[in-house]
Protein backbone atom coordinates (compact mmCIF):
# COMPACT_ATOMS: atom_id res chain seq x y z
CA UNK A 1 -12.42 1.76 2.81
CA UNK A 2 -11.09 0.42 -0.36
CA UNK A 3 -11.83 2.73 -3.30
CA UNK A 4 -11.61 2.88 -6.88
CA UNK A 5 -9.09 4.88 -9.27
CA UNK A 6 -11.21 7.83 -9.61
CA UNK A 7 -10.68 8.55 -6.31
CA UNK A 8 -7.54 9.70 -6.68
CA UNK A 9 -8.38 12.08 -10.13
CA UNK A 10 -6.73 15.13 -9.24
CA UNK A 11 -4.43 13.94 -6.61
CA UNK A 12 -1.14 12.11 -6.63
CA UNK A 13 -1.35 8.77 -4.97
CA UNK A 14 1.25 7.86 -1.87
CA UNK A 15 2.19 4.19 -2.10
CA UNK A 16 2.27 3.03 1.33
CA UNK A 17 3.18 -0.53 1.63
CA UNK A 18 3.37 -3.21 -1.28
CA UNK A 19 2.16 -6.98 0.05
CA UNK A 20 3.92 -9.25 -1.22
CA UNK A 21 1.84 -12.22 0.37
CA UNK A 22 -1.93 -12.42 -0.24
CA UNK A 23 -1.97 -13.31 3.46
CA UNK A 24 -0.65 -9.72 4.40
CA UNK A 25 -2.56 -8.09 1.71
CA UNK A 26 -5.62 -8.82 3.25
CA UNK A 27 -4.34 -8.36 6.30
CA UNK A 28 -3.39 -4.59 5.84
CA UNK A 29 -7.06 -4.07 3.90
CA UNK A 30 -8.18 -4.76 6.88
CA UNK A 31 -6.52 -2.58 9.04
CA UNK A 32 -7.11 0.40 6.72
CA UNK A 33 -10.51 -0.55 6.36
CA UNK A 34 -11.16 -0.95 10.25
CA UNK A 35 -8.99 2.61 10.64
CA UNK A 36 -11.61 4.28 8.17
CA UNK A 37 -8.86 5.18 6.03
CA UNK A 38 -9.32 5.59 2.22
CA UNK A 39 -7.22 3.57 0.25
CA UNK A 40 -6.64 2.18 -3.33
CA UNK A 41 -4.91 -1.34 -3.91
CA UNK A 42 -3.80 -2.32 -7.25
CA UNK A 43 -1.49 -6.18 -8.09
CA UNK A 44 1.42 -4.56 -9.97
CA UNK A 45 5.06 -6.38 -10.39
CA UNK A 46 8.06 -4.94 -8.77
CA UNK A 47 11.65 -6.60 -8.44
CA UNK A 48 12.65 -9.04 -5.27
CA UNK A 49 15.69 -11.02 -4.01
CA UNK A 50 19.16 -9.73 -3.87
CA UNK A 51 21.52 -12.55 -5.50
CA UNK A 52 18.57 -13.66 -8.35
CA UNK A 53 16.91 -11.00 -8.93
CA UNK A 54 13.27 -11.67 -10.09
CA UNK A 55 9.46 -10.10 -11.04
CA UNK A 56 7.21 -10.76 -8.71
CA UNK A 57 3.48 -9.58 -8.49
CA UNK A 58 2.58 -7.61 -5.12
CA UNK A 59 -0.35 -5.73 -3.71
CA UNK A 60 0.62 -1.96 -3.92
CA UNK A 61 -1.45 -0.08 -1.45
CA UNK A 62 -1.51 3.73 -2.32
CA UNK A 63 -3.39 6.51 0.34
CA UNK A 64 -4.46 10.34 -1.22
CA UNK A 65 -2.20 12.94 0.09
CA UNK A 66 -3.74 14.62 2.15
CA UNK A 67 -4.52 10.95 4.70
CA UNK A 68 -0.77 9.50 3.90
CA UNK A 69 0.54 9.67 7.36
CA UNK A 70 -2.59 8.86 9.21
CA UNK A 71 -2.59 5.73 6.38
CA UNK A 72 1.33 5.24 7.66
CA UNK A 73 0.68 5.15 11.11
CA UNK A 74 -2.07 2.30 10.02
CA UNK A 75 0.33 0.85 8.28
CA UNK A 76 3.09 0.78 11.26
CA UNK A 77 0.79 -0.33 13.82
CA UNK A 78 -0.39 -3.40 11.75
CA UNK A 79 3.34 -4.49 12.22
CA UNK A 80 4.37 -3.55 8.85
CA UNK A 81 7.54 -1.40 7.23
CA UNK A 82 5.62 1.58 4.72
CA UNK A 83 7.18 2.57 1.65
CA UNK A 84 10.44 4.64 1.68
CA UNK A 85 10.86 6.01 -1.92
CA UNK A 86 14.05 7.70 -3.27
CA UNK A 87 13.77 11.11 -1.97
């Protein structure tokens, strides 16, 4: 279920996927949602394309801690790539 910011007071949000098409944003919502998963999604800009390099605006999907890798394994079975931050 989609949920607001102060959901995550006190916790540190895991990003799990950013969407960079509308079509798969509300493609993965649904997933999550159907998975009973609580989520947070936010439109934030990130950077895209190798050679030009340019902004582009993106759904960032973020899970609480403590439900990251059952939100993952959503994430993975919907046919998506999660989020791999430096590490």
């Amino acid at each position: 279920m989609k949920r607001d910011a102060d959901f995550f007071d006190g916790a540190e949000p895991v990003l799990l996927y950013i969407a960079k098409t509308l079509k798969d944003a509300l493609r993965l919502e649904n997933a999550l949602t159907e998975a009973g998963i609580d989520f947070g999604v936010e439109a934030d800009d990130y950077r895209g394309g190798l050679i030009f390099s340019t902004v582009r605006t993106g759904a960032f999907f973020y899970a609480r801690p403590e439900t990251a890798d059952a939100a993952k394994a959503v994430v993975v079975n919907a046919g998506f790539k999660p989020f791999v931050g430096p590490e």
